[in-house]
N, C-alpha and C. Protein backbone atom coordinates (compact mmCIF):
# COMPACT_ATOMS: atom_id res chain seq x y z
N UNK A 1 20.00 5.83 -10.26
CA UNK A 1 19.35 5.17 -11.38
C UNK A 1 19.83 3.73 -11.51
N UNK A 2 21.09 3.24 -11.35
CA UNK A 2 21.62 2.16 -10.96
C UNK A 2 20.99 1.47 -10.26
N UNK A 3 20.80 1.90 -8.90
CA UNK A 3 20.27 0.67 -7.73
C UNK A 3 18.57 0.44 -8.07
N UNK A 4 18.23 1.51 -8.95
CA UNK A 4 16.62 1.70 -9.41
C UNK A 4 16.53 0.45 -10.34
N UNK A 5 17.37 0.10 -11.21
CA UNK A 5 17.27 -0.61 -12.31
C UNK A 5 18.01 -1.88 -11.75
N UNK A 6 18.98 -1.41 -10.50
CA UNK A 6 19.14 -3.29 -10.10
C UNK A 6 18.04 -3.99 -9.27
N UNK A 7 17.17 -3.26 -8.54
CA UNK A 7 17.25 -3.81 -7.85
C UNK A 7 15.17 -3.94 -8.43
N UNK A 8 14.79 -4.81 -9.72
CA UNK A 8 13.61 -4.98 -10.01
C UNK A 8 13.59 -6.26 -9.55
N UNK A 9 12.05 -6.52 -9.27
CA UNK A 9 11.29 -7.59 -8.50
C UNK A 9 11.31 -8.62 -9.65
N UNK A 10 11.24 -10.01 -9.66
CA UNK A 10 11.35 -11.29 -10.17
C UNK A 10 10.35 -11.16 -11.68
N UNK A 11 10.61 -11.92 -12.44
CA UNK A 11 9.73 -11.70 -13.67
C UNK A 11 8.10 -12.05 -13.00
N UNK A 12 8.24 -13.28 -12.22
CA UNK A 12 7.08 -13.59 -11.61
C UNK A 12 6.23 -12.44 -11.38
N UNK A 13 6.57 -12.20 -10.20
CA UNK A 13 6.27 -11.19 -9.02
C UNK A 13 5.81 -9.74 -10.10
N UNK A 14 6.86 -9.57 -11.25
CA UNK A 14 6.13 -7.95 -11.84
C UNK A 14 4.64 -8.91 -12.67
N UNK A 15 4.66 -9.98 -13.18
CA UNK A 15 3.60 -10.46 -13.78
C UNK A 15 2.22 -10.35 -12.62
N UNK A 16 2.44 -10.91 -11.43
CA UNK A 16 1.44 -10.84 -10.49
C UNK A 16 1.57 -9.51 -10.00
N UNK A 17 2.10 -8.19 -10.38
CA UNK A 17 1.84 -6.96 -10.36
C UNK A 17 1.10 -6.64 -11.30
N UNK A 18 1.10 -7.26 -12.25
CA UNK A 18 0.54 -6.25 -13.58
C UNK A 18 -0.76 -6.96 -13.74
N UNK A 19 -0.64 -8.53 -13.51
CA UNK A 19 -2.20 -8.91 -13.09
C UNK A 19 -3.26 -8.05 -12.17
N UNK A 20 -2.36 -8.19 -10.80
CA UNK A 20 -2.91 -7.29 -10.09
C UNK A 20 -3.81 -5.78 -10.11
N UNK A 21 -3.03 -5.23 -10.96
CA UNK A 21 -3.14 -3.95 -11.16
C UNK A 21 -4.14 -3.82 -12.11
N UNK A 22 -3.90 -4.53 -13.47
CA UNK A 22 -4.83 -4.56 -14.03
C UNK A 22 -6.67 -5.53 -13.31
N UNK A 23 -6.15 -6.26 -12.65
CA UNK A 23 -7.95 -7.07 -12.48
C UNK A 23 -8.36 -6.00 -11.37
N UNK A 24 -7.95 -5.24 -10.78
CA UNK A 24 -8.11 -3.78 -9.74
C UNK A 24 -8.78 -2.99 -10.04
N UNK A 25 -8.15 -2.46 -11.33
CA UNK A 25 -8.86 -1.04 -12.50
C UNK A 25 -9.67 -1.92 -13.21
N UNK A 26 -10.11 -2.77 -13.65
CA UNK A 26 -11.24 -3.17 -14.07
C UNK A 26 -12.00 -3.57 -13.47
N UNK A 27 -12.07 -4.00 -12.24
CA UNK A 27 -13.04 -3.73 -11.12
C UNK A 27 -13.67 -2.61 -10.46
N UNK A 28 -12.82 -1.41 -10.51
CA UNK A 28 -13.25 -0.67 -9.56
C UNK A 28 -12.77 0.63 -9.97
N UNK A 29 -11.70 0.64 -11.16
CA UNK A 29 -11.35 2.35 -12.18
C UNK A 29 -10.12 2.08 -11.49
N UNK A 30 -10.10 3.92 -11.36
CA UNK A 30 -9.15 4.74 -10.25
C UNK A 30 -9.75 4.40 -8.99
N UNK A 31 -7.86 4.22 -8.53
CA UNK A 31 -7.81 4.25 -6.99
C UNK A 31 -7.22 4.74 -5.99
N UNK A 32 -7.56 5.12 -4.68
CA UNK A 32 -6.55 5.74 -4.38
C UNK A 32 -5.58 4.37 -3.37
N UNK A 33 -5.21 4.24 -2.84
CA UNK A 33 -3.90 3.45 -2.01
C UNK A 33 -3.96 4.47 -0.25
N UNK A 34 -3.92 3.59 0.79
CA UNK A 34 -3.71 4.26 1.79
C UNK A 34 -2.55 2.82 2.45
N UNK A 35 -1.45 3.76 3.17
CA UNK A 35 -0.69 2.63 4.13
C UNK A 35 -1.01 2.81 5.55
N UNK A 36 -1.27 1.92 6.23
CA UNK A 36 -2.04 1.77 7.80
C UNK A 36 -0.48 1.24 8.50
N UNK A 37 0.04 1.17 7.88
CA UNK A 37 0.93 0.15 8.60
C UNK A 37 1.92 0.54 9.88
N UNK A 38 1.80 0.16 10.72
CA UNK A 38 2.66 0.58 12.31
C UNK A 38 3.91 -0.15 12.47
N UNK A 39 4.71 -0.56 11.65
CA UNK A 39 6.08 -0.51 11.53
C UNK A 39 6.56 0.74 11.96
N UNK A 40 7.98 0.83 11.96
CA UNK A 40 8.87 1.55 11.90
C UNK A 40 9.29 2.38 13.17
N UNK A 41 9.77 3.49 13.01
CA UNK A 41 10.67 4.43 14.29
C UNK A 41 9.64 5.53 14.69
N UNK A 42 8.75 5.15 15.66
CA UNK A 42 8.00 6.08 15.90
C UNK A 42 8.68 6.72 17.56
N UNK A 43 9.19 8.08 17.54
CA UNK A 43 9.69 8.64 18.80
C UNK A 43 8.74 10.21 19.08
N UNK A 44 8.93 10.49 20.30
CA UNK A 44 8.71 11.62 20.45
C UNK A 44 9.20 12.51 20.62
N UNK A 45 8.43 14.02 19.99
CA UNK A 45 9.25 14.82 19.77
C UNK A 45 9.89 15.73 20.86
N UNK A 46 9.26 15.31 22.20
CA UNK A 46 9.87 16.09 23.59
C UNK A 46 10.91 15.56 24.13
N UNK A 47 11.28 14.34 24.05
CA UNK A 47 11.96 13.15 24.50
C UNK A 47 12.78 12.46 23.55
N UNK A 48 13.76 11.43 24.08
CA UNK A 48 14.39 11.11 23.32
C UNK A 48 13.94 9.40 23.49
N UNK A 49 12.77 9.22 24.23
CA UNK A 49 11.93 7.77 24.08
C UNK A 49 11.24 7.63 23.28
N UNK A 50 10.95 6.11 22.71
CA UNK A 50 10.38 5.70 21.89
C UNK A 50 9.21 5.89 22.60
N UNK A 51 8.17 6.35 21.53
CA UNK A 51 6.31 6.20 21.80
C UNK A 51 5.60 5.23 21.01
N UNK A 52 4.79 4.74 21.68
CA UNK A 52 4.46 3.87 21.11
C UNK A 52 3.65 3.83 19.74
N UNK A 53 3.40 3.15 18.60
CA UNK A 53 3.13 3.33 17.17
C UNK A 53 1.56 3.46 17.31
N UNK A 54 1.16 4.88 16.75
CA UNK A 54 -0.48 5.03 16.91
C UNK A 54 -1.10 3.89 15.64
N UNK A 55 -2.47 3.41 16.87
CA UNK A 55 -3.41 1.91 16.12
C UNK A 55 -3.85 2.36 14.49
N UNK A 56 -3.94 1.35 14.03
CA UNK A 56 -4.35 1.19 12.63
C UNK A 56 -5.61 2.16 12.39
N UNK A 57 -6.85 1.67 13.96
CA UNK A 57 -8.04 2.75 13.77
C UNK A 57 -7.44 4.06 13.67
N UNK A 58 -6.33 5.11 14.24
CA UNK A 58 -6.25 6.05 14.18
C UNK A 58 -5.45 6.49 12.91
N UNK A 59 -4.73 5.64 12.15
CA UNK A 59 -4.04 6.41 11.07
C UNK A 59 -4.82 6.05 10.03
N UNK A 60 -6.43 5.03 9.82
CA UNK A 60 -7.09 5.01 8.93
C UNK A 60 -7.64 5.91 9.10
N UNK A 61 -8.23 6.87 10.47
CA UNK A 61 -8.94 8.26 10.56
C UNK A 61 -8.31 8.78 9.64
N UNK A 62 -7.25 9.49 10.34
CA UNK A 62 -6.32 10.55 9.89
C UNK A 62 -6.26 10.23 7.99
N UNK A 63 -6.28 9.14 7.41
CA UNK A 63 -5.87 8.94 5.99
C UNK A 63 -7.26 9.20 5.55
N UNK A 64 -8.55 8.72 5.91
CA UNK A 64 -9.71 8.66 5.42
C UNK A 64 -10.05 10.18 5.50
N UNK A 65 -9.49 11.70 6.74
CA UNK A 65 -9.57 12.73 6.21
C UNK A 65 -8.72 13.54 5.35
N UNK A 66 -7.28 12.68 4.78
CA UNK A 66 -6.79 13.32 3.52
C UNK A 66 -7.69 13.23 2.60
N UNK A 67 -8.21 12.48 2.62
CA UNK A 67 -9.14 11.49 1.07
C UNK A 67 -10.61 11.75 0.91
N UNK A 68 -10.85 12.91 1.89
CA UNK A 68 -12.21 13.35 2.46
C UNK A 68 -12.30 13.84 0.64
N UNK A 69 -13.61 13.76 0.62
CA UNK A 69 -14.25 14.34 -0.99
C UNK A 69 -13.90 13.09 -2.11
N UNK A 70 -12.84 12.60 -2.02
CA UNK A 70 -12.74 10.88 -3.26
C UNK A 70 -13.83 10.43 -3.43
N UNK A 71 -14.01 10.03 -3.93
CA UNK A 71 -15.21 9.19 -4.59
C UNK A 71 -14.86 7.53 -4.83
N UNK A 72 -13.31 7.62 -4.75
CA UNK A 72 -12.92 5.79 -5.74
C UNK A 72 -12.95 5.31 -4.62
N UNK A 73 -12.21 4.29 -4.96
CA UNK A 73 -11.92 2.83 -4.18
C UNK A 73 -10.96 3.16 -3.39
N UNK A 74 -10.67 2.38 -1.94
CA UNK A 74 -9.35 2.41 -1.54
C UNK A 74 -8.74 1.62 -0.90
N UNK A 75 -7.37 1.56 -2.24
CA UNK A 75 -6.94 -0.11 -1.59
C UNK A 75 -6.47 -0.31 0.02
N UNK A 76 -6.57 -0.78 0.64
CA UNK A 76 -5.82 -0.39 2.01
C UNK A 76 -4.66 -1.84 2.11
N UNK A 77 -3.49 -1.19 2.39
CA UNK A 77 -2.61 -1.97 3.24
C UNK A 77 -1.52 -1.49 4.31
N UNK A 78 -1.34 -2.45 5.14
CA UNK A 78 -0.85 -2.60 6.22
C UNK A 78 -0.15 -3.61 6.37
N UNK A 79 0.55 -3.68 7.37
CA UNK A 79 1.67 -4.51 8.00
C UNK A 79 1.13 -5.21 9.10
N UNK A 80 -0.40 -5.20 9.42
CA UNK A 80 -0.79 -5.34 10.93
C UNK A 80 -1.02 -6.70 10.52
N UNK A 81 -2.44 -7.48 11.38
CA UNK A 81 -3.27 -8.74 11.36
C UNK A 81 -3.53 -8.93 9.98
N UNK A 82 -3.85 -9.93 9.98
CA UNK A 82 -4.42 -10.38 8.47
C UNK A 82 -5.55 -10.35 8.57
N UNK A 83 -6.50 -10.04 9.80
CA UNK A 83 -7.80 -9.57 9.44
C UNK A 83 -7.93 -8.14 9.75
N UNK A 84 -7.79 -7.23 8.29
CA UNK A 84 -7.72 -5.64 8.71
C UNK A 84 -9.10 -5.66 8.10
N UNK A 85 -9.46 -6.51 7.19
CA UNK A 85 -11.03 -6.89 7.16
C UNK A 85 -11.64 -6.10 7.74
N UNK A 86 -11.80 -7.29 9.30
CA UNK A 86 -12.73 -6.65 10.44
C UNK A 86 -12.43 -5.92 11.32
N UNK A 87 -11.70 -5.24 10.90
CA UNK A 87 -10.81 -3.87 11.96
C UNK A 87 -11.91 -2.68 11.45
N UNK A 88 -11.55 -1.61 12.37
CA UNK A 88 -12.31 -0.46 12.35
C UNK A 88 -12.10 0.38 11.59
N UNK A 89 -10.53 -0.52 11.12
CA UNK A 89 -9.99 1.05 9.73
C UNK A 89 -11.35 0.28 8.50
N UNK A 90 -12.08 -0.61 8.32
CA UNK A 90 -12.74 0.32 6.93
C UNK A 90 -14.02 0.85 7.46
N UNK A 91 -14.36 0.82 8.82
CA UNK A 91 -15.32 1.70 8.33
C UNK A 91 -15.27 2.98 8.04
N UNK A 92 -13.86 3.62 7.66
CA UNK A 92 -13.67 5.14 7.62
C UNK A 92 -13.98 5.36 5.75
N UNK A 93 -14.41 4.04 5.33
CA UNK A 93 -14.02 4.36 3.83
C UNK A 93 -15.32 3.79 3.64
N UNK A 94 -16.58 3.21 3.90
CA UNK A 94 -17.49 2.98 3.51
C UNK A 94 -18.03 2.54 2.31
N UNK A 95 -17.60 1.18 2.57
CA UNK A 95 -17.95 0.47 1.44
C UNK A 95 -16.87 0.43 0.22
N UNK A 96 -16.04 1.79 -0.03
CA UNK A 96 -15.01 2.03 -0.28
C UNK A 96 -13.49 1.04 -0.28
N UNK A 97 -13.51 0.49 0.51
CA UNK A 97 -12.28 -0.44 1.11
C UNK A 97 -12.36 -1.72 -0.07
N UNK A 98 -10.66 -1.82 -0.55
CA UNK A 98 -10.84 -2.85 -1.77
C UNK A 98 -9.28 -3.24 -0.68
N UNK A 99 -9.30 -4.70 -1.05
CA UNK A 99 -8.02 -5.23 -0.83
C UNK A 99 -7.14 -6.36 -1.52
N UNK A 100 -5.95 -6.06 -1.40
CA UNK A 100 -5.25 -6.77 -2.80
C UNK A 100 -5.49 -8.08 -2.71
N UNK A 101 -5.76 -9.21 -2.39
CA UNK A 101 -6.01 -10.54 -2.13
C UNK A 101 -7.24 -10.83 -2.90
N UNK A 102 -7.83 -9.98 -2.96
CA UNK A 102 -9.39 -10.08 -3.59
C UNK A 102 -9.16 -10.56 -5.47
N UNK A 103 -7.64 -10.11 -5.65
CA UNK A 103 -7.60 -10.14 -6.76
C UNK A 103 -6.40 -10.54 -7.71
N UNK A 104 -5.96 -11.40 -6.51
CA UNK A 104 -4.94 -12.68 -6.60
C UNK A 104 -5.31 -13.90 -6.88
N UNK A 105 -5.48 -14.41 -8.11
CA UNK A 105 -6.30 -15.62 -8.55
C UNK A 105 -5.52 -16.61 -7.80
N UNK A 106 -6.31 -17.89 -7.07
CA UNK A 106 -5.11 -18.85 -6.47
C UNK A 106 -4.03 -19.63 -7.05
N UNK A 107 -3.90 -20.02 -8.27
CA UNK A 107 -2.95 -20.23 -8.83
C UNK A 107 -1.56 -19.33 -9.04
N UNK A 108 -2.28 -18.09 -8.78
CA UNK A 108 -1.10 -16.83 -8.78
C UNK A 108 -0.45 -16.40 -7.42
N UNK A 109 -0.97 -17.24 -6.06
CA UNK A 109 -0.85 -17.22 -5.12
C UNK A 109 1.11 -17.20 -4.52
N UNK A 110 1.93 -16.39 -4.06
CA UNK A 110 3.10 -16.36 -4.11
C UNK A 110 3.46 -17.37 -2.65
N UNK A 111 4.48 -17.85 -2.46
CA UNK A 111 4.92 -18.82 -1.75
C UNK A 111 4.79 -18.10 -0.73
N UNK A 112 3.93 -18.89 0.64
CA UNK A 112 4.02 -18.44 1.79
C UNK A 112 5.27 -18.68 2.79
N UNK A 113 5.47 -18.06 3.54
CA UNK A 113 6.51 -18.07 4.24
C UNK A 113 6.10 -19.01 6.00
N UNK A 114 4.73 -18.25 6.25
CA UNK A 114 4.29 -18.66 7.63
C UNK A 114 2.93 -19.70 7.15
N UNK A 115 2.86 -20.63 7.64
CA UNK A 115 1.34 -21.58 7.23
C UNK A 115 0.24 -20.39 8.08
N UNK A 116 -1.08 -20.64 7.20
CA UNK A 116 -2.03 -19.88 7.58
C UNK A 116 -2.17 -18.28 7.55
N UNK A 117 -1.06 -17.81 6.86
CA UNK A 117 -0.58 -16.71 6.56
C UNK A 117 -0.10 -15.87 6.03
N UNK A 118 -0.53 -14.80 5.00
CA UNK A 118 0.22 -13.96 3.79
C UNK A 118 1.19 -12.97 3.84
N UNK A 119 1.60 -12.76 5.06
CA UNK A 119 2.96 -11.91 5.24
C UNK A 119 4.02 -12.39 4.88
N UNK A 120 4.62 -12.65 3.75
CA UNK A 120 5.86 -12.55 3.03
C UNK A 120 6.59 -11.53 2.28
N UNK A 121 7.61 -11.88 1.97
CA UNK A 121 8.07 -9.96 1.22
C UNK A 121 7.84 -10.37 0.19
N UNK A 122 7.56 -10.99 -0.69
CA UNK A 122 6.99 -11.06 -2.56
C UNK A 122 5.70 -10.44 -2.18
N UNK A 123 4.83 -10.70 -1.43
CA UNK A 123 3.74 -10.22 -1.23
C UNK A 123 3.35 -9.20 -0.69
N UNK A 124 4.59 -8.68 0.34
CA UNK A 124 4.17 -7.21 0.08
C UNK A 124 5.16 -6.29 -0.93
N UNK A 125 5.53 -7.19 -1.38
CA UNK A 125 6.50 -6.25 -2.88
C UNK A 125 5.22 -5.67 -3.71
N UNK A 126 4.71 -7.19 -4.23
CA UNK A 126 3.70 -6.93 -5.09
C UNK A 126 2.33 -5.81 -4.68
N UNK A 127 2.29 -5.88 -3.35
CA UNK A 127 1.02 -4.63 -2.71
C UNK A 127 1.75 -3.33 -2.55
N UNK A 128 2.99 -3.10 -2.54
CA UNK A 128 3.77 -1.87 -2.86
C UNK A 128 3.96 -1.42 -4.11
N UNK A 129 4.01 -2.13 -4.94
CA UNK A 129 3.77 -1.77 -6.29
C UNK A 129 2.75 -1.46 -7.00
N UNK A 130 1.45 -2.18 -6.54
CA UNK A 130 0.27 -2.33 -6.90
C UNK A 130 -0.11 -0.84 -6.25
N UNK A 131 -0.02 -0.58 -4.51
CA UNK A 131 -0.32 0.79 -4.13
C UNK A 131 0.41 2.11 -4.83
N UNK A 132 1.52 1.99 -5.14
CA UNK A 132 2.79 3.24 -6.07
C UNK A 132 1.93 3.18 -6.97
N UNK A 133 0.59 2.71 -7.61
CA UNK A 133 0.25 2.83 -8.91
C UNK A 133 -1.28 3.68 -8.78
N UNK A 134 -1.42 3.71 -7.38
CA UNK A 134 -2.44 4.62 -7.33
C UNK A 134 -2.72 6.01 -7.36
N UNK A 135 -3.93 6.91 -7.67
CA UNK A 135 -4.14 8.10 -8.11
C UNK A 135 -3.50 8.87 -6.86
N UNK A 136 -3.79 8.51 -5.55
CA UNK A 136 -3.51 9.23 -4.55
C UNK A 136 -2.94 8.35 -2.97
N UNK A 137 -2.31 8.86 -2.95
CA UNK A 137 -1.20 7.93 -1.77
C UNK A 137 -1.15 8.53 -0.98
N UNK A 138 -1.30 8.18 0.61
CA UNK A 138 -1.94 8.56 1.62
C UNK A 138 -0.71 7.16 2.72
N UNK A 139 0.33 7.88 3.27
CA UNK A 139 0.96 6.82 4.25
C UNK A 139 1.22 7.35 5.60
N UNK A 140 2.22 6.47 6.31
CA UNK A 140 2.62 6.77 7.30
C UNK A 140 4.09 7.27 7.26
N UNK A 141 4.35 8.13 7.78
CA UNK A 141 6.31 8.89 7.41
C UNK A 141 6.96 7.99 8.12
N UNK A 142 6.55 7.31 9.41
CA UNK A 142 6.96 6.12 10.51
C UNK A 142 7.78 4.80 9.57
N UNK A 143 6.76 4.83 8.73
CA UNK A 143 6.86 3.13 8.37
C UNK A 143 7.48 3.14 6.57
N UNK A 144 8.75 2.33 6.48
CA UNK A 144 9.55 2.27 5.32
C UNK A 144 8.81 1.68 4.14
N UNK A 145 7.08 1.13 4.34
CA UNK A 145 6.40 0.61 3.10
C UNK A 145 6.26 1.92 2.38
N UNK A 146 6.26 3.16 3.47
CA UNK A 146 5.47 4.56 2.60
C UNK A 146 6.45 5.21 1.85
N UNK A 147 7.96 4.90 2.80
CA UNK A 147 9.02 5.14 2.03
C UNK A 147 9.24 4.64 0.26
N UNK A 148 8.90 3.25 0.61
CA UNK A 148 9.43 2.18 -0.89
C UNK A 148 8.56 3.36 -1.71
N UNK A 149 6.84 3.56 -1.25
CA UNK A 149 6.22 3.64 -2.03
C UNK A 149 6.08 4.82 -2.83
N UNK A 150 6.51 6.44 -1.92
CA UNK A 150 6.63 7.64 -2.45
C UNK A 150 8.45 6.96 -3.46
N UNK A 151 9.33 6.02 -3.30
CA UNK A 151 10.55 6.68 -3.83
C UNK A 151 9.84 5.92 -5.27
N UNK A 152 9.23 4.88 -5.56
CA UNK A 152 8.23 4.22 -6.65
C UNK A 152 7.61 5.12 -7.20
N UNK A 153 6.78 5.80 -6.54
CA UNK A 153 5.91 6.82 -7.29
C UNK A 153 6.54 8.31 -7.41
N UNK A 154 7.86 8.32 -6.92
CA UNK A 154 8.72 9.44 -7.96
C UNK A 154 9.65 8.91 -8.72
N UNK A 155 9.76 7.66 -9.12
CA UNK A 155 10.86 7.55 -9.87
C UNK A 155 10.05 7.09 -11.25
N UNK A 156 8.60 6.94 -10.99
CA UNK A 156 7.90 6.83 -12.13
C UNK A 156 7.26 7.96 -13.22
N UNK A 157 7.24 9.03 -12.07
CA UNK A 157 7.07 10.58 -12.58
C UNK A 157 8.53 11.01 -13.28
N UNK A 158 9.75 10.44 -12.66
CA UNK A 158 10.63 10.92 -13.49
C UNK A 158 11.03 10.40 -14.74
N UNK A 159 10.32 8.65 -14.96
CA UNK A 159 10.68 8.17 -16.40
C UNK A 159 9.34 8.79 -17.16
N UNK A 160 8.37 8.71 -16.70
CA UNK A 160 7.24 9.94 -17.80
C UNK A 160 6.65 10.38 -17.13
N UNK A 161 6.60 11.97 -17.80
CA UNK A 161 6.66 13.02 -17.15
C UNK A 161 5.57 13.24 -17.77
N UNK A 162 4.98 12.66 -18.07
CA UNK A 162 3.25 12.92 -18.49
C UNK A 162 2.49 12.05 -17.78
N UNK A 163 2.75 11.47 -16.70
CA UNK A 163 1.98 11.04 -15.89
C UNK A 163 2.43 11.52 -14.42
N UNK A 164 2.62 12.66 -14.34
CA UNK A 164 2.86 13.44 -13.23
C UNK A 164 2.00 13.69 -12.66
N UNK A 165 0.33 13.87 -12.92
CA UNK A 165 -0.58 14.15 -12.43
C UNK A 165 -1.31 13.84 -11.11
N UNK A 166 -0.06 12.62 -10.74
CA UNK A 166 -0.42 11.91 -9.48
C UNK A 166 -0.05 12.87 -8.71
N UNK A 167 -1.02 12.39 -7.44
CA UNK A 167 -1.15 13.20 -5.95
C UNK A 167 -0.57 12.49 -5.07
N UNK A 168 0.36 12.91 -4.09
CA UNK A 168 0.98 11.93 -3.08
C UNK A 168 0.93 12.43 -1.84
């Protein structure tokens, strides 16, 4: 509970969360959150070699049939290109596919790190937080964003316990 309560994101950064979150649900309701992202320790289980991290198209399959029957929106993020846009993961969500940038006014825009480019960690703080806030969470066990995001979305079930109703 200690390192939970030290270790909160900048006053900024929760403001451009709560912007976030809120201009999201008034766009589009409930949502669910999927992580695509191919970070992390992917090995196999016959061997003691690393395999290589399955493509974004295949773990948006695999997430788009947890989520088979949803009806909402779904935010998608990843760790990959900055155009997951025109990648093949949305056509698994049809029309469906919302993404957090859409709803980052530019003045609220967080300091880039690389020119021409939004991969910074404020920015994916704020899309980890923004995803922990969705109805249904859908990640990769590989990659430590899905980590942040299930230990977020149980440590929020444990301060109220009337919003347990989430699916993970």
């Amino acid at each position: 509970a200690r390192v939970h309560l030290g270790l909160q994101p900048a006053p900024r950064l929760l403001f451009l969360v709560r912007f976030v979150f809120r201009a999201l649900r008034s766009a589009v309701g409930r949502y669910d959150c999927i992580d695509i992202s191919t970070s992390g320790e992917f090995s196999s289980r016959s061997s003691d070699h690393a395999a290589s991290p399955p493509s974004i198209e295949a773990l948006a399959r695999a997430a788009a049939s947890k989520l088979d029957g949803s009806k909402r929106s779904v935010l998608l993020m990843s760790d990959g290109p900055d155009d997951l846009r025109a990648s093949a993961a949305a056509k698994y969500f049809e029309g469906r596919a919302v993404w957090m940038d859409d709803y980052v006014s530019r003045w609220l825009v967080t300091d880039y790190d690389v020119r021409g480019s939004n991969r910074t960690s404020a920015r994916a703080l704020v899309e980890l937080l923004v995803c922990a806030k969705a109805e249904r969470f859908v990640g990769n066990i590989f990659a430590p964003s899905t980590h942040a995001i299930c230990h977020q979305r149980h440590a929020s079930r444990k301060a109220s316990p009337l919003k347990s109703n989430r699916m993970g």
